[in-house]
Protein backbone atom coordinates (compact mmCIF):
# COMPACT_ATOMS: atom_id res chain seq x y z
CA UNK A 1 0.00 0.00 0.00
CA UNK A 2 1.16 3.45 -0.58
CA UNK A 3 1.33 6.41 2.29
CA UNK A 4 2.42 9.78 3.00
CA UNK A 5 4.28 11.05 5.87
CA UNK A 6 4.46 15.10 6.22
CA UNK A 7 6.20 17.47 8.32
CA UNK A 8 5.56 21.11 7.67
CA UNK A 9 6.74 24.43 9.41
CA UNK A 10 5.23 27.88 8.40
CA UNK A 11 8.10 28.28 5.49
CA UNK A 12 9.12 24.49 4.35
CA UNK A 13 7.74 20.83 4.74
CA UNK A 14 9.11 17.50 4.34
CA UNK A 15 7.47 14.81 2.18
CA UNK A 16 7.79 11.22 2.19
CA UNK A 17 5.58 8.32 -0.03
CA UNK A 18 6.50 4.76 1.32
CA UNK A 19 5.12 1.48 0.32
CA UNK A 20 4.51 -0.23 3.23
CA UNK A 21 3.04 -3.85 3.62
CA UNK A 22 -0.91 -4.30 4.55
CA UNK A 23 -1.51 -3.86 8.38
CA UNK A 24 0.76 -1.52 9.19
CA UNK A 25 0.20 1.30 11.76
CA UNK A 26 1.51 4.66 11.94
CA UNK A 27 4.41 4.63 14.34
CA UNK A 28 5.71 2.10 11.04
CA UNK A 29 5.14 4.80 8.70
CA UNK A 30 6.62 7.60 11.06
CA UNK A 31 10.06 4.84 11.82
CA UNK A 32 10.30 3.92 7.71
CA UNK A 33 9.97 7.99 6.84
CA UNK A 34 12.93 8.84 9.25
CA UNK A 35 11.52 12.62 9.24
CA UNK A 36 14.03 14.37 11.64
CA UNK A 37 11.28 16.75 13.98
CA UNK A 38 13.99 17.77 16.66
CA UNK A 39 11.15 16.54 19.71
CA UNK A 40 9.20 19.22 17.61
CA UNK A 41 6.32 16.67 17.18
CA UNK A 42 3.54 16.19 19.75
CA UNK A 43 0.79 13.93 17.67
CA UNK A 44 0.04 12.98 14.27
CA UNK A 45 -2.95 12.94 12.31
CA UNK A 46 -4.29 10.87 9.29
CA UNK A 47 -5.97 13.00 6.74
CA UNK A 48 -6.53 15.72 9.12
CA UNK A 49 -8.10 13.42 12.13
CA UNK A 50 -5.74 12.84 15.34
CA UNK A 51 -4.56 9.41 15.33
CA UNK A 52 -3.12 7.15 17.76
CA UNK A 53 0.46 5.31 17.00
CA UNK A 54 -1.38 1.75 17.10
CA UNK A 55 -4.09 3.06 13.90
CA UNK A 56 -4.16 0.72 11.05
CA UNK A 57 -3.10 2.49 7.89
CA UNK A 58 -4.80 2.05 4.38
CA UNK A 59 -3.54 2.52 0.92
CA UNK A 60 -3.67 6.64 0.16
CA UNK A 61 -3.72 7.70 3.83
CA UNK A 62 -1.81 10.98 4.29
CA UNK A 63 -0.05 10.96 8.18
CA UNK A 64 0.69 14.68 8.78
CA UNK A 65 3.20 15.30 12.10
CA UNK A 66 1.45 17.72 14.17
CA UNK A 67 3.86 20.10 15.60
CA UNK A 68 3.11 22.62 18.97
CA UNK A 69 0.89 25.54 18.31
CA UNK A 70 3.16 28.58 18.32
CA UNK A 71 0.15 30.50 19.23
CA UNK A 72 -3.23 30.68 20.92
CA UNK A 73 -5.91 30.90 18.28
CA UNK A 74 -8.62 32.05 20.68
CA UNK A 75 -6.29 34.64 21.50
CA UNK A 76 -5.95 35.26 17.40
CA UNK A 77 -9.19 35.61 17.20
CA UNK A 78 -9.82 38.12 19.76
CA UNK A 79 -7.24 40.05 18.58
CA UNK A 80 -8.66 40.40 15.19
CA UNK A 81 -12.01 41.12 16.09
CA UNK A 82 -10.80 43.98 18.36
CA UNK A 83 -9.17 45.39 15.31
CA UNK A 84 -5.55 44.79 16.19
């Protein structure tokens, strides 16, 4: 089955396909991409959706490395409706 594994940051991303054997999970697909985070990444999600380490994969899924919020978006929000 084929896969993606992506990284992104706000100027670059990293991009992986893999063919990986049926039944495997996403910690397999996050090992076989080898995408270096630097402890940057704090969960992953298949085609947008959290997903645990132990989820079964299937052929097209997209695994995106979720990386810490830089900042609040409540607090975005706010900001921009106040005008500033």
């Amino acid at each position: 089955m084929r896969v993606e594994v992506v990284l992104a940051w706000p100027d670059r991303y990293l991009r992986r396909e893999l063919q990986l054997p049926e039944g495997c999970v996403v910690a397999d697909a996050l090992a076989e991409a080898a995408l270096v985070a630097d402890g940057e990444v704090v969960a992953c999600a298949v085609h947008g959706v959290v997903a645990r380490p132990e989820q079964v994969l299937r052929d097209g899924d997209r695994i995106e490395m979720l990386r810490p919020l830089v900042a609040d978006p409540k607090e975005n929000r706010r900001r921009r409706a106040r005008g500033g």
